[in-house]
Protein backbone atom coordinates (compact mmCIF):
# COMPACT_ATOMS: atom_id res chain seq x y z
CA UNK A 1 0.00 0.00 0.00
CA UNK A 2 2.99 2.38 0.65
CA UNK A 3 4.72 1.47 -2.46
CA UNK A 4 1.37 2.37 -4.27
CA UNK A 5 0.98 5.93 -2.41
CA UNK A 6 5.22 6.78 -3.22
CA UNK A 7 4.25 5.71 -6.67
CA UNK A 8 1.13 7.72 -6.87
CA UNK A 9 3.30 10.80 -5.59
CA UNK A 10 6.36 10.23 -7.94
CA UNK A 11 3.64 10.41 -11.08
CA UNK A 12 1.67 13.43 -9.54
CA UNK A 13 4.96 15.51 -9.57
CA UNK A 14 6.46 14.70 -12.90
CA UNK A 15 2.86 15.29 -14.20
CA UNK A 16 2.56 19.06 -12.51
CA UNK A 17 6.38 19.66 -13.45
CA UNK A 18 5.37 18.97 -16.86
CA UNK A 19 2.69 21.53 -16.98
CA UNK A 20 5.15 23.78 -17.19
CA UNK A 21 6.79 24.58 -20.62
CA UNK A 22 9.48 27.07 -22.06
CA UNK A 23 8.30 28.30 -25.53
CA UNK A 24 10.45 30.45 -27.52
CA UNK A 25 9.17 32.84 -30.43
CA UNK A 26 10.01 34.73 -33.24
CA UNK A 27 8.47 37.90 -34.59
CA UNK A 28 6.81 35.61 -37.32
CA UNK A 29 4.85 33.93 -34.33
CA UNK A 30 1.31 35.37 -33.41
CA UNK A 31 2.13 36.23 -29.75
CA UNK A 32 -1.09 37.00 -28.99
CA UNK A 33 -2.40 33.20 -30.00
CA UNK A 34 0.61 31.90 -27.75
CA UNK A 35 -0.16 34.45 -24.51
CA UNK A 36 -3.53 33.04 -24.97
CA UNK A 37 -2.89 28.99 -25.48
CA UNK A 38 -0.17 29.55 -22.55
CA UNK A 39 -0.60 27.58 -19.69
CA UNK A 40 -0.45 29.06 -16.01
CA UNK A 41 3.30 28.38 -15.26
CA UNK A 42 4.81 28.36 -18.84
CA UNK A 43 7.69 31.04 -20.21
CA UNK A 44 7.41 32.86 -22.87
CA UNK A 45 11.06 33.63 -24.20
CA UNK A 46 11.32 36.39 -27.29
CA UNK A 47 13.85 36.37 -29.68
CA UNK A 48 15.57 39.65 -31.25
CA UNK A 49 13.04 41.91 -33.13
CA UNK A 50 9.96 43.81 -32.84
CA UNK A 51 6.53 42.36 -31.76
CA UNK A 52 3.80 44.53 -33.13
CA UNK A 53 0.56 45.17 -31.00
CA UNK A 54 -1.48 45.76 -27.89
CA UNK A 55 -0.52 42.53 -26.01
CA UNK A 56 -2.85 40.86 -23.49
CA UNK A 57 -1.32 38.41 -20.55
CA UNK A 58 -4.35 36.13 -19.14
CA UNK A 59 -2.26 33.43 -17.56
CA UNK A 60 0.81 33.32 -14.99
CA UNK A 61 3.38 33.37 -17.10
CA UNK A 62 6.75 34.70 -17.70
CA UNK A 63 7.46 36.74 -20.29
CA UNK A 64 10.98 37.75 -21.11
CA UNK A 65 13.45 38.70 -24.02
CA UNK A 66 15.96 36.14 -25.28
CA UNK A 67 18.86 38.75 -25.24
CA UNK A 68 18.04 42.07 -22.95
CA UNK A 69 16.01 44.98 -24.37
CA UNK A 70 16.44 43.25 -28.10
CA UNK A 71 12.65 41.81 -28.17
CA UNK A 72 10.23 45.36 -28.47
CA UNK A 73 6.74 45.52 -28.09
CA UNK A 74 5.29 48.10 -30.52
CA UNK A 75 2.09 49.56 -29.57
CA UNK A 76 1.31 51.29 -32.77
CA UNK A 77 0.54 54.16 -30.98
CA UNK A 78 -2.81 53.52 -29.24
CA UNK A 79 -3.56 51.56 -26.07
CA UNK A 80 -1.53 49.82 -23.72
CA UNK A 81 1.64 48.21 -24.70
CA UNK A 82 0.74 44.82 -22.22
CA UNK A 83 -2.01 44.52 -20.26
CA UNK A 84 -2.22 41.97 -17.48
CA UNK A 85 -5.09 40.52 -16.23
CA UNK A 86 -4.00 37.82 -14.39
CA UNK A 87 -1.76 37.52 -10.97
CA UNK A 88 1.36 35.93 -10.60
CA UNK A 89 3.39 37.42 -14.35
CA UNK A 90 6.75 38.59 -14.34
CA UNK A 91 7.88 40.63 -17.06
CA UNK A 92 11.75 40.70 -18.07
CA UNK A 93 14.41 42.32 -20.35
CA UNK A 94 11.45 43.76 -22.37
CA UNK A 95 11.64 47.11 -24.63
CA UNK A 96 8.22 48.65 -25.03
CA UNK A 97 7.21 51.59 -27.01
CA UNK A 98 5.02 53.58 -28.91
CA UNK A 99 1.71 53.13 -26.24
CA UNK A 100 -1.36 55.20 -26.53
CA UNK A 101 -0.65 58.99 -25.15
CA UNK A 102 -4.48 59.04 -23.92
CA UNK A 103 -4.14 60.05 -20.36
CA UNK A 104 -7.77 59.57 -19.59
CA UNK A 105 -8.01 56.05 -20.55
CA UNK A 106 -4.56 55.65 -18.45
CA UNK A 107 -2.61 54.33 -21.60
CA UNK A 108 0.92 52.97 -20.59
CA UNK A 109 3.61 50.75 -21.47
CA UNK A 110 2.63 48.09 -18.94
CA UNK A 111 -0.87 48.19 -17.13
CA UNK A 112 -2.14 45.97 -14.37
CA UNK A 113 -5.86 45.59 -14.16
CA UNK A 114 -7.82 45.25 -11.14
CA UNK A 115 -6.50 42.91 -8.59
CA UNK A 116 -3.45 41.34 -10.21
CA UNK A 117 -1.22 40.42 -7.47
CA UNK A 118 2.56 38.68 -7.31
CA UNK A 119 3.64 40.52 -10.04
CA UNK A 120 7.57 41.24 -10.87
CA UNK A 121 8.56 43.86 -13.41
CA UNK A 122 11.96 43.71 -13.96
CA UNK A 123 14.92 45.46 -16.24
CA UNK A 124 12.58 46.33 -18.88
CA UNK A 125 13.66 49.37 -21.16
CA UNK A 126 9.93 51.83 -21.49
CA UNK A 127 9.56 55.02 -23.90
CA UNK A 128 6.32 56.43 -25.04
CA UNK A 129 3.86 59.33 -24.35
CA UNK A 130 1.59 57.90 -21.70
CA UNK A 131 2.14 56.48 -18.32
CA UNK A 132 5.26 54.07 -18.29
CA UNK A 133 4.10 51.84 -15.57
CA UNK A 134 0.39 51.88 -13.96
CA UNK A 135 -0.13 49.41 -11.43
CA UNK A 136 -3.46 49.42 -9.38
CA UNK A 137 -5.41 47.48 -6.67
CA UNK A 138 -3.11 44.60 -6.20
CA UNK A 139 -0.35 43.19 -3.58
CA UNK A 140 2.52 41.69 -3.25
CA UNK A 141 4.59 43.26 -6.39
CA UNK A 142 8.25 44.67 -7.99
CA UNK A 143 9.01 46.98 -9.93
CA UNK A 144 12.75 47.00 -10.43
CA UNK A 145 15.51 48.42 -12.35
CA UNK A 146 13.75 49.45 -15.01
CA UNK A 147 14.34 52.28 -17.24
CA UNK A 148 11.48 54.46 -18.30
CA UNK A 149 11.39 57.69 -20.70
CA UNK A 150 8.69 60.02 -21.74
CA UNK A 151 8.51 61.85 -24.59
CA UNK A 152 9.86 65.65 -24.69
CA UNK A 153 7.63 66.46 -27.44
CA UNK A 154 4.67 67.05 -25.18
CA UNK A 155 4.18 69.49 -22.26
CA UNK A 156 4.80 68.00 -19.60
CA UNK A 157 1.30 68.22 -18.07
CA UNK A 158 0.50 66.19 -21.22
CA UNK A 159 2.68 63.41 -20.49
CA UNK A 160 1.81 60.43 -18.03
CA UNK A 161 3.91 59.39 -14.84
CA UNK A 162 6.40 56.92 -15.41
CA UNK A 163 5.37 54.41 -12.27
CA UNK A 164 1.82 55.24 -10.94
CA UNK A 165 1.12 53.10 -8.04
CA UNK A 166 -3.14 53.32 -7.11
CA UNK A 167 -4.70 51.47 -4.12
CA UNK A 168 -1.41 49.01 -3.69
CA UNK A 169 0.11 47.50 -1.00
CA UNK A 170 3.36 45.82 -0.44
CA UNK A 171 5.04 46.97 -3.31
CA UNK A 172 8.32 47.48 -3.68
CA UNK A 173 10.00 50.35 -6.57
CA UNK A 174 13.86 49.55 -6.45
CA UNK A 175 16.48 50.74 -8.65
CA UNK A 176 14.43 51.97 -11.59
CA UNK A 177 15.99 55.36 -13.54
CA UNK A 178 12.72 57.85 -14.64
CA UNK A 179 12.95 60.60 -16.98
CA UNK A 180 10.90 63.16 -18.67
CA UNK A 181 7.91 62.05 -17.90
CA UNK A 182 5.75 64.02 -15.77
CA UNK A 183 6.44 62.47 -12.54
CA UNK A 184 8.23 60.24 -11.73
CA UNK A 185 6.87 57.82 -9.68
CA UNK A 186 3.57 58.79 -8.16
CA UNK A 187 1.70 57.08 -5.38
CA UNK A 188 -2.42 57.64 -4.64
CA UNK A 189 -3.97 56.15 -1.88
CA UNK A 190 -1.71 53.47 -0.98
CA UNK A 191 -0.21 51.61 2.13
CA UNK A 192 2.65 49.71 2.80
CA UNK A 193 5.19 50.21 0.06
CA UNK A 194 8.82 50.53 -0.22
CA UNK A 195 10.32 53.50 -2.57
CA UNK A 196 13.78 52.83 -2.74
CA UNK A 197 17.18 53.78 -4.70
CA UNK A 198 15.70 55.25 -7.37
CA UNK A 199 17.20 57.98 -9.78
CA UNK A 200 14.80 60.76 -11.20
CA UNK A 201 15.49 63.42 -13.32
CA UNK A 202 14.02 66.03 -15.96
CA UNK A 203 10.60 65.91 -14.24
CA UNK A 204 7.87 67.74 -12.19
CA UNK A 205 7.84 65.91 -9.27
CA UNK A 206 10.44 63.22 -8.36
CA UNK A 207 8.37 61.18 -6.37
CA UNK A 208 4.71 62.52 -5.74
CA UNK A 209 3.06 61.10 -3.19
CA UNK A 210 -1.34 61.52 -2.57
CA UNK A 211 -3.48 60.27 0.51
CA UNK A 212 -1.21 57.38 1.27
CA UNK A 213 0.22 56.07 4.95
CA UNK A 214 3.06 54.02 6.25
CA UNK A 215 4.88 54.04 3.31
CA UNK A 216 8.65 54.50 3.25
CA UNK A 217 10.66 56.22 0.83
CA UNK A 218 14.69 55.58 1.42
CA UNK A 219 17.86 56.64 -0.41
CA UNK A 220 16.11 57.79 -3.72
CA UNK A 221 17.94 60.42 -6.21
CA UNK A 222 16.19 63.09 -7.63
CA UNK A 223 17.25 66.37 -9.86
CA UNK A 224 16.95 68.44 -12.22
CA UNK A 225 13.10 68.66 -11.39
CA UNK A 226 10.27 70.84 -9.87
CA UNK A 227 10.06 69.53 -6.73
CA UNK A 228 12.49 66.52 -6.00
CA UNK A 229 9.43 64.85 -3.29
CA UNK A 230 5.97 66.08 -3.29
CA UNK A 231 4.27 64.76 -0.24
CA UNK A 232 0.98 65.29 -0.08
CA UNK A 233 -2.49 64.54 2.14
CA UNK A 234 -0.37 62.17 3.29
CA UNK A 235 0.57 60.14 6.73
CA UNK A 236 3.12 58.00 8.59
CA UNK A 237 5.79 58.28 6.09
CA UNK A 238 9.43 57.55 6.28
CA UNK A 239 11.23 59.54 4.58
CA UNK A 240 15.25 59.32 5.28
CA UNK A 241 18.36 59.31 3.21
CA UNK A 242 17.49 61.06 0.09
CA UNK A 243 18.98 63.43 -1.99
CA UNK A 244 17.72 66.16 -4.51
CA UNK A 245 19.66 68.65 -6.16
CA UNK A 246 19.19 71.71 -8.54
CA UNK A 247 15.36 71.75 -8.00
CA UNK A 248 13.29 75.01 -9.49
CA UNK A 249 10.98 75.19 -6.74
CA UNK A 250 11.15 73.14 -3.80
CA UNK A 251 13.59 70.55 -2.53
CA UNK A 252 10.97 68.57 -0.14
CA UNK A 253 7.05 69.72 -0.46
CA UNK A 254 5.45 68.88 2.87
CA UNK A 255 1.26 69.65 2.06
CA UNK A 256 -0.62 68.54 5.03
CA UNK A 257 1.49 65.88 6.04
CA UNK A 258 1.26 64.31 9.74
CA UNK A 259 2.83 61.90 11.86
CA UNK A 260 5.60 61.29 9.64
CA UNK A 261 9.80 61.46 9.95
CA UNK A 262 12.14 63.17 7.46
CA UNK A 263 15.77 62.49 8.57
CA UNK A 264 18.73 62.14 7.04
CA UNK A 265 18.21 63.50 3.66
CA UNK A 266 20.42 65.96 1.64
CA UNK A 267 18.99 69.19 -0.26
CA UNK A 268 20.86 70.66 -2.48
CA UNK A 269 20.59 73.40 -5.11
CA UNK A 270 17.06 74.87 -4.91
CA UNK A 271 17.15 78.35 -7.12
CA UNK A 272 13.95 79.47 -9.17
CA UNK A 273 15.61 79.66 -12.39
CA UNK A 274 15.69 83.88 -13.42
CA UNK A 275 12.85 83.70 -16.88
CA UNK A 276 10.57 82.21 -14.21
CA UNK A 277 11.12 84.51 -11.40
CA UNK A 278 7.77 86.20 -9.62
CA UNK A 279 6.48 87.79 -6.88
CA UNK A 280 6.97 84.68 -3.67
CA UNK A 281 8.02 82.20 -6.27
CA UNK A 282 11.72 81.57 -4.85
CA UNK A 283 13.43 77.97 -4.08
CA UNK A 284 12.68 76.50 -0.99
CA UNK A 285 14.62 74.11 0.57
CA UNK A 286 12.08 72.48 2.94
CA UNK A 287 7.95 73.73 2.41
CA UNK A 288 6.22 72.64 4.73
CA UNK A 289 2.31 73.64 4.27
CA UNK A 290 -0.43 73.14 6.66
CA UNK A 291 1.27 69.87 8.37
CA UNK A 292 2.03 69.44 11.75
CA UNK A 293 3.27 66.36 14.03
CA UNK A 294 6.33 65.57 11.77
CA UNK A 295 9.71 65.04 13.00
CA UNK A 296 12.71 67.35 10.51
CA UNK A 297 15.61 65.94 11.73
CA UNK A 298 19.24 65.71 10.48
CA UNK A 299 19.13 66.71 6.95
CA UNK A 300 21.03 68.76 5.23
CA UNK A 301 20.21 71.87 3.00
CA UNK A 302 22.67 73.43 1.21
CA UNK A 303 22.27 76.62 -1.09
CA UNK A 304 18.80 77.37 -1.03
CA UNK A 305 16.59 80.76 -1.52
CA UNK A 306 14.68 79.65 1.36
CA UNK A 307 16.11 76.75 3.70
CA UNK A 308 13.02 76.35 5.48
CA UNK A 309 9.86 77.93 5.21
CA UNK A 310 6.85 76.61 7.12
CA UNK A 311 3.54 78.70 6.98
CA UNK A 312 -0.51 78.00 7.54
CA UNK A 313 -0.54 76.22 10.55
CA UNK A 314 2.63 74.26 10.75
CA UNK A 315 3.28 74.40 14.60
CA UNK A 316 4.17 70.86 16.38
CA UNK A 317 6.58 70.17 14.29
CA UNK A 318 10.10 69.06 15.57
CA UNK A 319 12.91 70.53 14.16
CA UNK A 320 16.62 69.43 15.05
CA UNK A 321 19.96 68.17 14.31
CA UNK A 322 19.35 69.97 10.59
CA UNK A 323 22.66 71.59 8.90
CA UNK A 324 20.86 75.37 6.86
CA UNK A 325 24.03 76.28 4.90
CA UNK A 326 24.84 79.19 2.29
CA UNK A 327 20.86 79.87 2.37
CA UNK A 328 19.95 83.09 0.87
CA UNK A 329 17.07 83.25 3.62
CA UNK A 330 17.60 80.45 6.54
CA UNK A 331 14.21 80.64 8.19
CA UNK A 332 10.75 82.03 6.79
CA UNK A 333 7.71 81.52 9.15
CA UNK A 334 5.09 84.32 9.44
CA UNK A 335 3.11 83.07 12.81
CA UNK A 336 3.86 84.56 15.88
CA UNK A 337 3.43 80.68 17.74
CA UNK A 338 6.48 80.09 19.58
CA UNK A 339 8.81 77.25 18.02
CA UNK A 340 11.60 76.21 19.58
CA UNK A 341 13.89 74.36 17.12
CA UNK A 342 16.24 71.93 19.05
CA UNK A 343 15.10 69.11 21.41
CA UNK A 344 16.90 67.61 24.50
CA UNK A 345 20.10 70.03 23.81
CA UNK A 346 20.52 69.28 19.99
CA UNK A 347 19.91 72.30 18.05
CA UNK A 348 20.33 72.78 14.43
CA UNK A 349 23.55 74.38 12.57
CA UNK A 350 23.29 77.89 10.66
CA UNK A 351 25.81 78.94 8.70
CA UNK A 352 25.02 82.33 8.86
CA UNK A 353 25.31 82.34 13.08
CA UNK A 354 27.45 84.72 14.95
CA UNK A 355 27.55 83.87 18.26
CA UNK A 356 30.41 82.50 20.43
CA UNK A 357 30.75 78.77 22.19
CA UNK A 358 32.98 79.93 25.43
CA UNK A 359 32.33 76.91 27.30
CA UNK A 360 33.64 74.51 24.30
CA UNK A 361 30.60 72.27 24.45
CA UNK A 362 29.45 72.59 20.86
CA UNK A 363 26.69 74.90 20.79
CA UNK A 364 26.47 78.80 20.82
CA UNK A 365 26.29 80.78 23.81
CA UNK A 366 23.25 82.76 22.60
CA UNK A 367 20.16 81.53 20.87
CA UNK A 368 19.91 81.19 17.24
CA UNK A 369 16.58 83.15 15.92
CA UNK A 370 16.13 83.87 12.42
CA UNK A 371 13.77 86.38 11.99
CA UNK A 372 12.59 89.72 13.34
CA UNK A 373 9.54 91.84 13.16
CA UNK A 374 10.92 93.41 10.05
CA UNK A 375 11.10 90.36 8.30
CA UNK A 376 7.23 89.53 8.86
CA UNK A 377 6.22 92.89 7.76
CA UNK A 378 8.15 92.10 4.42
CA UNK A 379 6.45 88.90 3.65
CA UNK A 380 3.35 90.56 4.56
CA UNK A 381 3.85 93.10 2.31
CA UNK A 382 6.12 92.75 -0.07
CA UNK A 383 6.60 96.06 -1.68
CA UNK A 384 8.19 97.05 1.66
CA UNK A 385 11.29 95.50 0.44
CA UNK A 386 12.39 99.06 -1.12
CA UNK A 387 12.59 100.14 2.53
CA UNK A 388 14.68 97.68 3.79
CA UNK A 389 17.61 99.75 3.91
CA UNK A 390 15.89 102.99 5.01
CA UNK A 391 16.81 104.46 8.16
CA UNK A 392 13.52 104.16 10.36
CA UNK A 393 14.01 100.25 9.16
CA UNK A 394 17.63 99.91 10.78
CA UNK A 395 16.50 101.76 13.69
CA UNK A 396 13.47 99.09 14.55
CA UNK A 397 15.98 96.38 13.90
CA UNK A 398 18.55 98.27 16.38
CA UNK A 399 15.30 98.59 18.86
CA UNK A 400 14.25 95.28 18.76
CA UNK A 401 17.48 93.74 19.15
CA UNK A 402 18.12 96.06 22.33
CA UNK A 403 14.96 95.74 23.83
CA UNK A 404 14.21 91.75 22.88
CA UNK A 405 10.03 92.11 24.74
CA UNK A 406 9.24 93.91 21.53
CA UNK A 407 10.22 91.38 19.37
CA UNK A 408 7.69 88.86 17.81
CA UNK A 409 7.59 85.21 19.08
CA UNK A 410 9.07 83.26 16.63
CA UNK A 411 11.18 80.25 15.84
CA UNK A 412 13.89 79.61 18.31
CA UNK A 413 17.16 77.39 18.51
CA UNK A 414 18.18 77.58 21.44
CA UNK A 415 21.52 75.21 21.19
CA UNK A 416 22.71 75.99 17.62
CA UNK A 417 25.44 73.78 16.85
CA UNK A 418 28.80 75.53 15.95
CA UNK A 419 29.44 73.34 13.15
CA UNK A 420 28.06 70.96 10.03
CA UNK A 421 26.30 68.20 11.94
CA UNK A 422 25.75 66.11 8.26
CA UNK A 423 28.79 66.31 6.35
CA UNK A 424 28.00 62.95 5.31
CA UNK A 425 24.84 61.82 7.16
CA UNK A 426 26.57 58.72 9.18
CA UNK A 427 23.76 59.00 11.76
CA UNK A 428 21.42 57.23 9.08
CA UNK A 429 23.89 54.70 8.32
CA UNK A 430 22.20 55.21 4.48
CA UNK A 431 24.12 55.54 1.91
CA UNK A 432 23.17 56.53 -1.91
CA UNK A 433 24.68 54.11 -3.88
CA UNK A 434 26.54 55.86 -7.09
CA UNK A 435 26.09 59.21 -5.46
CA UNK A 436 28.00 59.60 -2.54
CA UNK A 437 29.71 63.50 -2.08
C-alpha cells in the first residue's frame, strides 16, 4: 500500500512539473495566439526583433526577451503596450514603445488591471507618451531596475507618470531610472510600500506622493526637477536618506502631512531659475504647508533661496539636528506661535550664526533666531522690500534687538550647533549608492 501511495506521488509531480513549458518565439509567431494557449506556469522567451501590437497576458506566465532589451513591443501608438489581467506574471528584459498617449483612458507601457497580485517587473527598457508603468489594486509586487522615458515632445502636463502606483500594497519600486515624464513615480492612496534607490530626473515631481500612509521612501535620487518629493495629504511616512539637487521650486514639499519622519536627507541646489522669477516664487529648501506632528531631523540643506519655510498652521513640528548652509534666507515663518527648534540640547547648525561657544561644548552661547519683526512685515507686504535699507528700518531692527520684549515670538534654537552636523549623514547609516559626495 505504501509502495502504491510513493508511486502515486512520484507520477503526480512529474505530471505538474510537466505543466510547465518554455516556448520560444520569433516575430513571425502570433504572440497573442501563444499568450492566450499559454498555460499558467509556462515562459514565454522572445527572440531579437519587434513584436507589433497591444498585447494581453491572461495566464501566470513569464514573459521575457531572449537577449536584454532586443525583443520590443510596438504599440502602434494607441492603447496599452501589455495589459495583465492575471496575478502571478513577471515581465523581463522587455523594450516597449510607442503606447497610446491618452491620459484619460490611463494608456501605458505596462498596465495591471484590477487585482493582479505577485507581479515582478523587472529590467525592462519603457519610452512612449503615456504612463510608463500603472499598477493598481493589487499586492505583493516589484518593480525594479527598469528604465522608463517620456517623450519631450509634449508638455509635460500632457505626459503620463512613469510608475503610478493606485490602491497598492506591499510593493516594492527599487532601482528603476525615470525621466521626462511628468512624474516620476507617483503614489495615490496606498499603504505599505517601499520607494527605494531610485534615480529621477528632468521631471515635475520626483516622487509625488497623494493620501497614502506608512509608506517609506529611502535613499532615492532626484534632480533636475520641480520639486524633487511632493508629499501630499499624506501620513506615517518615512522619509530618510534622500537626496535632490538643482530643484526650481522646492527641494521637499510637505502639504498637510502628519505623523511622519524626514531624517537624514540631503537638499541641495534649490534656485527658481531667473525667466521664471515672480512675486513669492523663490526655491525652498524644505515647504512645509499646513502639516504638523512631523519630526525634521538631520538633513542637510545646502544653497537654497529659502532653507526652510513653514507657513498656515505648521506648529508641532520638531525641528533638530538639521545643517541650513549658504541659504539666501535660513528661516521664513510668518506666525507669531512660539517654536523652539532643538530638542533635549541638539539644536540645528546655521551657517550664517554669529555667536560665540565659550564653554567649548558645541553649541552657541546665545540663541539662534532667524527672523525679526521686520522680516514679517516684508512677507506681509512685499513692496516694503524698497525700505529695507531705510533708516527708520535699521532703527526698529537696532530697537528690537536692544529691547528683545518687543520682538515677535518666533522660531527659536536655542543650542545651535557651531558646526556641520551632516557632512556625510553617518547618523542614518544610508548611503546613496553611485552618489555619494
Amino acid at each position: 500500500m505504501l509502495n502504491r501511495i510513493l508511486i502515486f506521488l512520484c507520477l503526480l509531480g512529474c505530471t505538474l512539473g510537466a505543466s510547465a513549458e518554455t516556448w520560444h518565439l520569433t516575430p513571425d509567431d502570433e504572440l497573442q495566439a501563444r499568450l492566450d494557449s499559454a498555460a499558467d506556469g509556462d515562459t514565454l522567451i522572445l527572440a531579437d526583433g519587434i513584436y507589433r501590437g497591444n498585447f494581453v497576458i491572461k495566464h501566470a506566465i513569464s514573459l521575457r526577451a531572449e537577449h536584454p532589451h532586443q525583443a520590443v513591443i510596438d504599440a502602434g501608438g494607441q492603447g496599452h503596450g501589455l495589459l495583465l489581467t492575471h496575478s502571478d506574471v513577471e515581465i523581463t528584459d522587455l523594450a516597449i514603445e510607442h503606447w497610446g498617449r491618452d491620459l484619460t483612458a490611463q494608456n501605458a507601457g505596462i498596465y495591471s488591471d484590477q487585482g493582479a497580485s505577485n507581479l515582478v517587473i523587472r529590467n525592462n527598457r519603457l519610452k512612449g507618451d503615456g504612463f510608463g508603468i500603472w499598477l493598481q489594486k493589487g499586492q505583493q509586487i516589484k518593480v525594479l531596475g527598469n528604465h522608463v522615458r517620456g517623450n519631450t515632445e509634449l508638455r509635460s502636463s500632457d505626459r503620463g507618470n512613469g510608475i503610478q502606483l493606485s490602491i497598492v500594497q506591499q510593493v516594492e519600486v527599487a532601482d528603476n531610472d525615470v525621466a521626462e515624464t511628468r512624474d516620476g513615480i507617483y503614489i495615490i492612496s496606498s499603504q505599505n510600500n517601499v520607494i527605494r534607490n531610485n534615480t529621477m530626473h528632468d521631471l515635475r515631481y520626483g516622487i509625488h506622493y497623494m493620501y497614502s500612509h506608512s509608506n517609506q521612501v529611502l535613499n532615492n535620487y532626484a534632480h533636475h526637477t520641480r520639486a524633487g518629493y511632493a508629499l501630499m495629504s499624506s501620513r506615517l511616512l518615512t522619509v530618510s536618506g534622500n537626496l535632490t539637487e538643482e530643484s526650481e521650486d522646492y527641494g521637499f514639499l510637505m502639504n498637510f502631512i502628519t505623523s511622519s519622519t524626514i531624517s537624514h536627507n540631503r537638499i541641495k541646489q534649490v534656485w527658481t531659475k531667473p525667466e521664471h522669477k515672480a512675486l513669492g516664487r523663490e526655491g525652498k529648501g524644505l515647504f512645509v504647508y499646513n502639516s504638523g506632528y512631523n519630526n525634521i531631523s538631520f538633513n542637510r540643506v545646502d544653497t537654497a533661496e529659502i532653507g526652510i519655510h513653514l507657513t498656515a498652521g505648521s506648529e508641532n513640528t520638531q525641528v533638530y539636528g538639521n545643517d541650513f548652509i549658504n541659504n539666501q534666507l535660513q528661516v521664513k515663518y510668518v506666525s507669531n506661535t512660539p517654536q523652539e527648534w532643538s530638542q533635549d540640547g541638539q539644536g540645528n547648525f546655521w551657517s550664517n550664526y554669529l555667536g560665540w561657544d565659550l564653554n567649548n561644548d558645541g553649541h552657541g552661547d546665545t540663541p539662534f533666531e532667524p527672523n525679526d519683526g521686520i522680516d514679517k512685515i516684508v512677507w506681509q507686504y512685499p513692496q516694503a522690500k524698497v525700505l529695507l535699507d531705510s533708516p527708520a528700518l535699521l532703527l526698529l531692527r537696532w530697537i528690537q534687538k536692544q529691547f528683545p520684549v518687543l520682538k515677535p515670538a518666533g522660531v527659536k534654537d536655542s543650542f545651535p550647533a557651531m558646526g556641520p552636523i551632516n557632512a556625510s549623514n553617518t547618523e542614518a547609516g544610508l548611503t546613496l549608492a553611485g552618489h555619494q559626495e
